[in-house]
Protein backbone atom coordinates (compact mmCIF):
# COMPACT_ATOMS: atom_id res chain seq x y z
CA UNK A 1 2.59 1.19 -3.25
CA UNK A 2 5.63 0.07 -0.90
CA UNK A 3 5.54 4.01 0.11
CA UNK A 4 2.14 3.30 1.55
CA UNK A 5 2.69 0.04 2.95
CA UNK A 6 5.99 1.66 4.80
CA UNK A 7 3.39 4.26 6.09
CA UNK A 8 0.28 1.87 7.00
CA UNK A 9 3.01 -0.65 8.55
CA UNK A 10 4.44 2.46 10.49
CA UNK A 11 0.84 3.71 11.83
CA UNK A 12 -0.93 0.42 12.47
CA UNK A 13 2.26 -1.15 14.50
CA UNK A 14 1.66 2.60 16.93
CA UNK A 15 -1.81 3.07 16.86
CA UNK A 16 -3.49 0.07 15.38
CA UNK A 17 -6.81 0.30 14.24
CA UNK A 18 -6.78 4.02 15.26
CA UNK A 19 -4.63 5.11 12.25
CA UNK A 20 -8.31 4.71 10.21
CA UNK A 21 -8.57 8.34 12.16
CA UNK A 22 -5.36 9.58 10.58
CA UNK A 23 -6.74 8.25 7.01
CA UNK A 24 -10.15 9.70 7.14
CA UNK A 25 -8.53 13.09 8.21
CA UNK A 26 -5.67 12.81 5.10
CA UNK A 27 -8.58 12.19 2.71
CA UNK A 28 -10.67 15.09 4.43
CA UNK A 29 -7.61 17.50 3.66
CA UNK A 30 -6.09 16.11 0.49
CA UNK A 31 -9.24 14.38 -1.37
CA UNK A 32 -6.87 11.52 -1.83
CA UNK A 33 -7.29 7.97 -0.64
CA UNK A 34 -4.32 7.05 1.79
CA UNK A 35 -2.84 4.46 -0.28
CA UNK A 36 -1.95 7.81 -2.33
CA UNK A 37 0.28 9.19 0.19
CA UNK A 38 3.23 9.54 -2.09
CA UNK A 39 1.40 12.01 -3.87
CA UNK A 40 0.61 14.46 -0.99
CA UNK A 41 3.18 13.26 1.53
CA UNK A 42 3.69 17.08 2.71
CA UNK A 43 0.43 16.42 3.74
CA UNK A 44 0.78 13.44 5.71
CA UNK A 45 3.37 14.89 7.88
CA UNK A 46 1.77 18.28 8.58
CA UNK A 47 -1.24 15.99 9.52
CA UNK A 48 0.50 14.35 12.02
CA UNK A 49 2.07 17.41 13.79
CA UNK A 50 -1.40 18.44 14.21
CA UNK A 51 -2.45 15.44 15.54
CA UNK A 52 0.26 14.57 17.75
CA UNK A 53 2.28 17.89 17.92
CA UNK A 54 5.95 17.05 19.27
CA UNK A 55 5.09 13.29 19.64
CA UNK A 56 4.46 12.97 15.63
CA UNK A 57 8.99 12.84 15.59
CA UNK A 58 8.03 9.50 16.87
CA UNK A 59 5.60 8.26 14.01
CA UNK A 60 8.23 10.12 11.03
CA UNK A 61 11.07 8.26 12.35
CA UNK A 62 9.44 5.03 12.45
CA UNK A 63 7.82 5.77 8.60
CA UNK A 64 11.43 6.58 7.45
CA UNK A 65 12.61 3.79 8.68
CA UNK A 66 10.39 1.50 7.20
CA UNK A 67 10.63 3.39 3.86
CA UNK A 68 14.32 2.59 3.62
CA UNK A 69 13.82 -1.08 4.48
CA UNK A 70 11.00 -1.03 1.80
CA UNK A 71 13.54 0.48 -0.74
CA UNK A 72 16.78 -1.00 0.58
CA UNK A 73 17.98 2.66 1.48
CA UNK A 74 20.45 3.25 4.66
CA UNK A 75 18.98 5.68 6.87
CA UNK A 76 21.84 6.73 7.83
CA UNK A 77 22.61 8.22 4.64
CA UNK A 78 19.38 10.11 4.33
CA UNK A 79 20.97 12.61 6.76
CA UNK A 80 18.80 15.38 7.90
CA UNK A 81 16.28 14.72 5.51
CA UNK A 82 12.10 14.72 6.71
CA UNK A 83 9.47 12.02 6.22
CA UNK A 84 8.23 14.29 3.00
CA UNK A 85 11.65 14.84 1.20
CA UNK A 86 12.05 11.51 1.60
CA UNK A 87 9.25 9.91 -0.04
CA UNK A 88 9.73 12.82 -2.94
CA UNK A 89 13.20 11.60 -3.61
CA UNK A 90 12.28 7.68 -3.12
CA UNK A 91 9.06 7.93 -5.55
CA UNK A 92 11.27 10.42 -8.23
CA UNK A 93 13.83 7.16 -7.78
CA UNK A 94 11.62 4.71 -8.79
């Protein structure tokens, strides 16, 4: 759950109610509800990219931030690491 909050925190704080579009479009591509991101999060991030193209860097940095708040990770340790390899290694964590 704090994998989805990170993400819904992320969106709503950039696009506010607007990130309802983003959901509907995850659940049109995945069949899963959004507060199941962790399982598809692969998804979530090509989604983005086609949404935003270049300007979705903005939205993964943001989620990944949040994410290691949420899970009291440094992001500065995470390296090189993407929004979905992230979430992967944070949810196998758990």
């Amino acid at each position: 759950m704090r994998v989805f909050e990170a993400v819904d925190e992320s969106l709503k704080e950039a696009l506010g109610g607007v990130r309802d579009v983003v959901y509907f479009y995850f659940r049109l591509r995945t069949g899963l509800q959004a507060k199941d991101v962790a399982e598809r999060p692969e998804a979530l991030v090509a989604l983005l990219r086609d949404i935003f193209k270049a300007g979705a860097e903005i939205f993964e940095k943001r989620i990944m931030e949040k994410l290691c708040a949420k899970f009291g990770v440094d992001l500065g340790k995470v390296g090189g690491t993407d929004v979905a390899a992230l979430i992967k290694r944070l949810v196998a964590e758990r």
